[in-house]
N, C-alpha and C. Protein backbone atom coordinates (compact mmCIF):
# COMPACT_ATOMS: atom_id res chain seq x y z
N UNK A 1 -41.81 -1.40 23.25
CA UNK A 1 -41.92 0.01 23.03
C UNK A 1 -40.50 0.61 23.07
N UNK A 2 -40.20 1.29 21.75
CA UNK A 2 -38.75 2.06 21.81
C UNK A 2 -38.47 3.48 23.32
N UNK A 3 -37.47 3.38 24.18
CA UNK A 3 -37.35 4.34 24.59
C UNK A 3 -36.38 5.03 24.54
N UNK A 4 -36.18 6.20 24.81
CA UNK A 4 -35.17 7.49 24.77
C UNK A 4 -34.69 8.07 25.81
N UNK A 5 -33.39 7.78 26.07
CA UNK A 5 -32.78 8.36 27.09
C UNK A 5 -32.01 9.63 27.34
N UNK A 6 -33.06 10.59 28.11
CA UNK A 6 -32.06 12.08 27.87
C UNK A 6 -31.12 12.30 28.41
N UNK A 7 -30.96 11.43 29.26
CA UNK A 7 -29.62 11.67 30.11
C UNK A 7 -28.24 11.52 28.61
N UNK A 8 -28.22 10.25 28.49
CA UNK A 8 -27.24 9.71 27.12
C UNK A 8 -27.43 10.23 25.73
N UNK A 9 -28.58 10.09 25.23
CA UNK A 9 -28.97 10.33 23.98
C UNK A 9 -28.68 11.97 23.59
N UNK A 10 -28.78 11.89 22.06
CA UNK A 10 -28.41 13.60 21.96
C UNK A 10 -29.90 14.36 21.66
N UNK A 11 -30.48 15.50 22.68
CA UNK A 11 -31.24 15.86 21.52
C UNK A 11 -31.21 17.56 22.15
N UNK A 12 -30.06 17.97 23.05
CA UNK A 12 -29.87 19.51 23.18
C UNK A 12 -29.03 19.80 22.17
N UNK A 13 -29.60 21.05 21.61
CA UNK A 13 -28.97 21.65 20.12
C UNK A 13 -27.86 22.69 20.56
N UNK A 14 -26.25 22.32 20.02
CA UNK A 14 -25.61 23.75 20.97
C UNK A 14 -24.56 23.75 19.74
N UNK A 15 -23.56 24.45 20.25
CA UNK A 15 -22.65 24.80 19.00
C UNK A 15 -21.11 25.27 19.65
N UNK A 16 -20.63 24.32 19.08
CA UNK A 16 -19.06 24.10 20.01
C UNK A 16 -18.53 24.90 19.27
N UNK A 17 -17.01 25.50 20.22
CA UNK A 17 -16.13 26.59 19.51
C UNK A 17 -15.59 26.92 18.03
N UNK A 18 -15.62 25.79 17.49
CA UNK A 18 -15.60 25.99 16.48
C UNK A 18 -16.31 26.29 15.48
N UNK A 19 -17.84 26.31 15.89
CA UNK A 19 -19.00 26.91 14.72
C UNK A 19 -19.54 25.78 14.30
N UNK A 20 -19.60 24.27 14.86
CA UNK A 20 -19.68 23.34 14.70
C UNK A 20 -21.31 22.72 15.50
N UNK A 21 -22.16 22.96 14.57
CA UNK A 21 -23.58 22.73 15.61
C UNK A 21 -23.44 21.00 15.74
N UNK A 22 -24.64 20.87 16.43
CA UNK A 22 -24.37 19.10 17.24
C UNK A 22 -25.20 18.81 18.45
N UNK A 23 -25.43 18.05 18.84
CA UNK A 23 -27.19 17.50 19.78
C UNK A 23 -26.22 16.59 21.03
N UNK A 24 -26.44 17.29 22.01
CA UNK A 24 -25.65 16.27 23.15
C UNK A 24 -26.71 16.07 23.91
N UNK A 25 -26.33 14.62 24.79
CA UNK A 25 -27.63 14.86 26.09
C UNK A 25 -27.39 15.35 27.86
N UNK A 26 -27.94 15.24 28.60
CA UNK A 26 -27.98 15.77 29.19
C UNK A 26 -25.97 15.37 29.84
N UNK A 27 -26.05 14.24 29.89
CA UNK A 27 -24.37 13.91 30.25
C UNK A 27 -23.56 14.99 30.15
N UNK A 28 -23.24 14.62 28.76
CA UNK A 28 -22.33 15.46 27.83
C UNK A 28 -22.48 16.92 28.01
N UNK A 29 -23.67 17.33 27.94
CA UNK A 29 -23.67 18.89 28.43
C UNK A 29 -23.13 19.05 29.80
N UNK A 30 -23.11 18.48 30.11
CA UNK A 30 -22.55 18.85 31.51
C UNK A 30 -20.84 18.12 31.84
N UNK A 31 -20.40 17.37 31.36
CA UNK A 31 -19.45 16.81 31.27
C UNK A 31 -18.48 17.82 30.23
N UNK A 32 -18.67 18.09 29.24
CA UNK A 32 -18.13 19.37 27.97
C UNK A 32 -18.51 20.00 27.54
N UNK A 33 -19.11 20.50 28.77
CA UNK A 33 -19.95 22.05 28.86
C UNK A 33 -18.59 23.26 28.50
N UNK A 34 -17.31 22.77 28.66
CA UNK A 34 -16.17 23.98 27.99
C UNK A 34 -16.04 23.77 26.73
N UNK A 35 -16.17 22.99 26.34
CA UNK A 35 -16.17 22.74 24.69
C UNK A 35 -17.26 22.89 23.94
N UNK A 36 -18.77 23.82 24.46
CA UNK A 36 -19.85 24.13 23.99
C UNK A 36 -19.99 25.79 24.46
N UNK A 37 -20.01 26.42 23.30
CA UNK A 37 -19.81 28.07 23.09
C UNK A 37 -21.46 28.23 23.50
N UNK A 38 -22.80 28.12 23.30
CA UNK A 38 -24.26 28.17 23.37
C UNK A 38 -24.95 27.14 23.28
N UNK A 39 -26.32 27.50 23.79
CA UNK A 39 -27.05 26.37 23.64
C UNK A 39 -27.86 26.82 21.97
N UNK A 40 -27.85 26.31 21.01
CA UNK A 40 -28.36 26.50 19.93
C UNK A 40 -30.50 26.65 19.92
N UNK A 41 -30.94 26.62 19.11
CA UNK A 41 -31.98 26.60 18.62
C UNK A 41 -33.09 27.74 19.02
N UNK A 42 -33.97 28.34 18.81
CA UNK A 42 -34.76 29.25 18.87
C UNK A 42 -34.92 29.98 20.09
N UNK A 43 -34.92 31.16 20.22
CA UNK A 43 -34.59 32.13 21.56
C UNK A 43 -35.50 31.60 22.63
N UNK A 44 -36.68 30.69 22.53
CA UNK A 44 -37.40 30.41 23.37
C UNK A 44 -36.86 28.58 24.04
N UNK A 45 -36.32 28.00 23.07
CA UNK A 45 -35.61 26.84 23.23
C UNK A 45 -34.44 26.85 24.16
N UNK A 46 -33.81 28.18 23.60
CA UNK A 46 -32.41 28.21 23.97
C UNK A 46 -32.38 28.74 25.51
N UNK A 47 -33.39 29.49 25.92
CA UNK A 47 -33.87 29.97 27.46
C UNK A 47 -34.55 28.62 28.00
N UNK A 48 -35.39 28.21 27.63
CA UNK A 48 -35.78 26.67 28.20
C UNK A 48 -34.79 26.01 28.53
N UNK A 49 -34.04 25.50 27.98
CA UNK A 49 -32.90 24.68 28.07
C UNK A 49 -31.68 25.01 29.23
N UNK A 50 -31.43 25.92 29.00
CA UNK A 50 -30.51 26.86 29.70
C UNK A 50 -31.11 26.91 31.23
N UNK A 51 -32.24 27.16 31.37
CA UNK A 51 -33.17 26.90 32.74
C UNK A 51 -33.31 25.13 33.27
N UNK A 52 -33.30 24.63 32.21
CA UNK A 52 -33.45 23.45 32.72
C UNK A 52 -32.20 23.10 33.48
N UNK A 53 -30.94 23.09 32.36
CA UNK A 53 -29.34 22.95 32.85
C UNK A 53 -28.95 23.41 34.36
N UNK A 54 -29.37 24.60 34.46
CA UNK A 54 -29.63 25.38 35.97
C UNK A 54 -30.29 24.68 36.56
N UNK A 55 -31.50 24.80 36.60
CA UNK A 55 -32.12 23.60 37.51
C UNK A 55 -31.49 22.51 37.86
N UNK A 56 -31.31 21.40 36.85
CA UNK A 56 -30.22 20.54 37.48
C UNK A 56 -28.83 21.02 37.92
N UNK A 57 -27.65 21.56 37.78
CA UNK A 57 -26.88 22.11 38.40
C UNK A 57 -27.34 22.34 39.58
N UNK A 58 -28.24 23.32 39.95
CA UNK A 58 -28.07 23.83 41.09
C UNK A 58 -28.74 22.72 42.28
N UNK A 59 -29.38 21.38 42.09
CA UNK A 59 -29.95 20.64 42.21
C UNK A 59 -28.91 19.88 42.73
N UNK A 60 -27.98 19.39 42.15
CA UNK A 60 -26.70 18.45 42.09
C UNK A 60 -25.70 19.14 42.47
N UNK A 61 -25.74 19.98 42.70
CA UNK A 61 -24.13 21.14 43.82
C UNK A 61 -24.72 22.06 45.14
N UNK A 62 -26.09 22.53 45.34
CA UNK A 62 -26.15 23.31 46.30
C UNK A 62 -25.73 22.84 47.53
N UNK A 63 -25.06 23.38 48.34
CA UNK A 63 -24.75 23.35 49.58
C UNK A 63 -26.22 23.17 50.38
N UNK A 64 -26.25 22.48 51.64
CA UNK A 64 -27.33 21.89 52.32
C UNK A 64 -27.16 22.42 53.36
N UNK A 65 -25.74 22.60 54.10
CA UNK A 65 -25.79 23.14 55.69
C UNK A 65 -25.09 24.45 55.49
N UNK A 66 -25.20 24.90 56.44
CA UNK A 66 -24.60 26.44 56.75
C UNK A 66 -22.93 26.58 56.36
N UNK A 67 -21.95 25.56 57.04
CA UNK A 67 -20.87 25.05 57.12
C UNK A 67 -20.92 25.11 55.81
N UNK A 68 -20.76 24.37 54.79
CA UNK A 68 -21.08 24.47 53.21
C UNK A 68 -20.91 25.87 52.37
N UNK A 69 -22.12 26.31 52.43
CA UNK A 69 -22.34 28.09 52.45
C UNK A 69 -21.23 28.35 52.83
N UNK A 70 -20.73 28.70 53.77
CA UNK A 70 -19.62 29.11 54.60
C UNK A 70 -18.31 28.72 53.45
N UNK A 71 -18.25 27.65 53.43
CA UNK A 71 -17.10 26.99 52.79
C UNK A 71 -16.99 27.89 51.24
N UNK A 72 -18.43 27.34 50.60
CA UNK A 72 -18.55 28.35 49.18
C UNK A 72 -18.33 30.24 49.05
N UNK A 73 -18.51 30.02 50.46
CA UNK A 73 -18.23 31.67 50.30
C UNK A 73 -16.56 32.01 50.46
N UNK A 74 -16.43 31.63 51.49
CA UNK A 74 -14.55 32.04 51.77
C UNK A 74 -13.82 31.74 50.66
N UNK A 75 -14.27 30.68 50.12
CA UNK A 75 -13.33 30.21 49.20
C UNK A 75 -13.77 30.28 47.60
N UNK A 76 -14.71 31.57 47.36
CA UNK A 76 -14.99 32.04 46.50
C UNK A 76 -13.91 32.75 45.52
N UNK A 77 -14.36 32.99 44.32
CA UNK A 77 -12.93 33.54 43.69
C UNK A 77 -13.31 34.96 43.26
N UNK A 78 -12.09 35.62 43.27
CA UNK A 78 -12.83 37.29 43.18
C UNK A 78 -13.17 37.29 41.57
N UNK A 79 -14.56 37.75 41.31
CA UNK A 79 -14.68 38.04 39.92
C UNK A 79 -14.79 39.49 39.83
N UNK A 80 -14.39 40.29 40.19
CA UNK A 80 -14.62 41.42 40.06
C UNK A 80 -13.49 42.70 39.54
């Protein structure tokens, strides 16, 4: 049975700075996520996706202990 790997394989639709559409997988989106301007394909795709990306992000970086928190906060950068 053929399988498909989303981690490697391409099948998120986005569109790098140059106007250049193209299918990365989950890796790559996250690895040259600066070299990808949007996530491409239909306003309901493009919110799916975008939620999913979040989900993992925040999955794979949240801070666990207080100390952590602490750390992410002081050493936050002013965006304002």
């Amino acid at each position: 049975m053929p399988t498909y790997r989303l981690d490697s394989q391409p099948w998120i639709p986005v569109v790098d700075h140059s106007g250049a559409p193209r299918h990365v997988g989950l890796e790559e989106a996250f690895s040259a996520s600066a070299d990808i301007a949007f996530i491409a394909g239909t306003p309901l795709e493009a919110v799916s996706l975008t939620r999913l990306l979040l989900a993992i992000a925040q999955l794979a970086a949240a801070p666990t202990t207080l100390e952590e928190w602490r750390n992410l906060f002081e050493n936050r950068k002013d965006t304002m």
